[in-house]
Protein backbone atom coordinates (compact mmCIF):
# COMPACT_ATOMS: atom_id res chain seq x y z
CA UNK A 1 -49.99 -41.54 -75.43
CA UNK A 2 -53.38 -40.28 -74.96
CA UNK A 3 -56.44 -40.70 -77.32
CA UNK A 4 -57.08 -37.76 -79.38
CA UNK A 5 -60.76 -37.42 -81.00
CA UNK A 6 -61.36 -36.44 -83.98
CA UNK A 7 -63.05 -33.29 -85.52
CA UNK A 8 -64.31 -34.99 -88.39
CA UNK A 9 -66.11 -38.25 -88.69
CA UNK A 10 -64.77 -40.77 -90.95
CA UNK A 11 -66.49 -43.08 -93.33
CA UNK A 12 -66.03 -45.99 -94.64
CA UNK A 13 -66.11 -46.27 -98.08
CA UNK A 14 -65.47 -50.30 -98.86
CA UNK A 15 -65.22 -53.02 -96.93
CA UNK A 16 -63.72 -56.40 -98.13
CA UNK A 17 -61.26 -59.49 -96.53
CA UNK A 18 -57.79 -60.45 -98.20
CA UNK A 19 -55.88 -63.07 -97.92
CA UNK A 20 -51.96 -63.08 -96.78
CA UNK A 21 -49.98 -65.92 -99.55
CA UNK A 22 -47.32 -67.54 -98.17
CA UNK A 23 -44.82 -64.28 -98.59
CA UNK A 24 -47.45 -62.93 -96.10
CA UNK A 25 -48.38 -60.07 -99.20
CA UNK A 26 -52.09 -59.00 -99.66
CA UNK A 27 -53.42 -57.06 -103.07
CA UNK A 28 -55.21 -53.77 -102.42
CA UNK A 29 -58.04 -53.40 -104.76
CA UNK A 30 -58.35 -50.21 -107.11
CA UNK A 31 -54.96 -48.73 -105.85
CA UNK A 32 -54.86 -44.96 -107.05
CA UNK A 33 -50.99 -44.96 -106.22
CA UNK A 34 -48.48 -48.11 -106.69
CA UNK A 35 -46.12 -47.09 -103.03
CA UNK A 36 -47.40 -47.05 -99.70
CA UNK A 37 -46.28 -45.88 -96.10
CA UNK A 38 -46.84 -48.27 -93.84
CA UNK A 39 -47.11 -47.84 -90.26
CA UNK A 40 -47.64 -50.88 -87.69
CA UNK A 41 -49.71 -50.14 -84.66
CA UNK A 42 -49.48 -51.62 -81.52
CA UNK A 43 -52.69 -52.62 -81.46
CA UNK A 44 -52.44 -54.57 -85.03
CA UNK A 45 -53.38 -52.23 -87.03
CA UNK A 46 -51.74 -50.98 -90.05
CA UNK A 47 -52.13 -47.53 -91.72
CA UNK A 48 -51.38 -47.27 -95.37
CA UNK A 49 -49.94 -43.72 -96.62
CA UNK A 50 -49.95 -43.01 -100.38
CA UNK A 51 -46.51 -41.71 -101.39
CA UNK A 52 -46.05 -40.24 -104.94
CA UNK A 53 -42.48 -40.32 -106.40
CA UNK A 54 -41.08 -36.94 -107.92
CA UNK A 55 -40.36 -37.13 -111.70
CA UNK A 56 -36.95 -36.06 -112.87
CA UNK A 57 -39.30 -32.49 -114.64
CA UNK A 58 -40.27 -31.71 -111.08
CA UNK A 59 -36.52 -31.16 -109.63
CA UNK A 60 -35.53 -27.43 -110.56
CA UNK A 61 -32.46 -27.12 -113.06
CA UNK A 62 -30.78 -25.68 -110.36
CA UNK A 63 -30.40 -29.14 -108.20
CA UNK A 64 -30.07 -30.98 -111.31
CA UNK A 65 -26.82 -29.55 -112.10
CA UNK A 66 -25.42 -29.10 -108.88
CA UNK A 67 -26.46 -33.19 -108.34
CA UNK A 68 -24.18 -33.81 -111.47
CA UNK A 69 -21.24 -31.52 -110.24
CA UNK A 70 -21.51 -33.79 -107.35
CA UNK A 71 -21.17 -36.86 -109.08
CA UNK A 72 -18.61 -35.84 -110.95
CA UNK A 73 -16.07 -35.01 -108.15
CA UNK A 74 -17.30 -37.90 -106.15
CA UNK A 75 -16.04 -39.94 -109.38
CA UNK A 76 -12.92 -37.76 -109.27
CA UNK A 77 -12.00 -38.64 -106.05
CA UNK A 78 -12.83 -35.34 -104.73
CA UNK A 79 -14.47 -36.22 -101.37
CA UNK A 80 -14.33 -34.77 -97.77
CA UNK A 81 -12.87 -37.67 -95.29
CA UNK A 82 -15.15 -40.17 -94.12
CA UNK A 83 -16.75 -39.10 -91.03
CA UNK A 84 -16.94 -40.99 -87.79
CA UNK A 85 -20.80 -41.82 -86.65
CA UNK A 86 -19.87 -44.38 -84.25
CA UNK A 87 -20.39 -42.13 -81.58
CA UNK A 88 -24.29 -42.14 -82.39
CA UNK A 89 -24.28 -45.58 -82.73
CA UNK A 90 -25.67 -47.99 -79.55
CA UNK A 91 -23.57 -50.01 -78.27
C-alpha cells in the first residue's frame, strides 16, 4: 500500500514512556474516553481510536420495542431455522 501524505500537519501534544506489567497492559494518562480501538501496524505501531458507547436514551423508541418483540419470540421459541455458514467458513 502506498504512502499517502497528509494535508495537515500533526502535532504532538505530550510525550511520555509507559511501562508494559506482566499482563503486558500500559495506563494512558488523562483518558477523555474509558474504550479504545486498537489497530496494530506492521511496523509496531499501534493507533488508539476513542469509541463512545450509545446510552439506552439515544436508541429511538422505535428499535426499543421492536428489540423487545424480538426477545420475546426468541424466548417463545419463535425462530427461523438455523442457517448454514459453513460454506463461508475456510477450510
Amino acid at each position: 500500500m502506498p504512502a499517502t501524505k497528509l494535508k495537515h500537519k500533526l502535532t504532538v501534544l505530550e510525550r511520555y514512556d509507559v511501562v508494559a506489567d506482566a499482563k503486558k497492559r500500559i495506563n494512558l494518562r488523562n483518558a477523555k474516553t474509558k474504550y479504545f480501538h486498537v489497530k496494530a501496524l506492521s511496523n509496531g505501531c499501534y493507533v488508539l481510536e476513542p469509541r463512545v458507547l450509545v446510552s439506552p436514551d439515544m436508541i429511538s423508541v422505535r428499535s426499543l420495542k421492536m428489540l423487545d418483540k424480538s426477545a420475546a419470540n426468541l424466548k417463545k421459541g419463535l425462530a427461523s431455522a438455523p442457517i448454514d455458514l459453513s460454506a463461508f467458513l475456510k477450510t
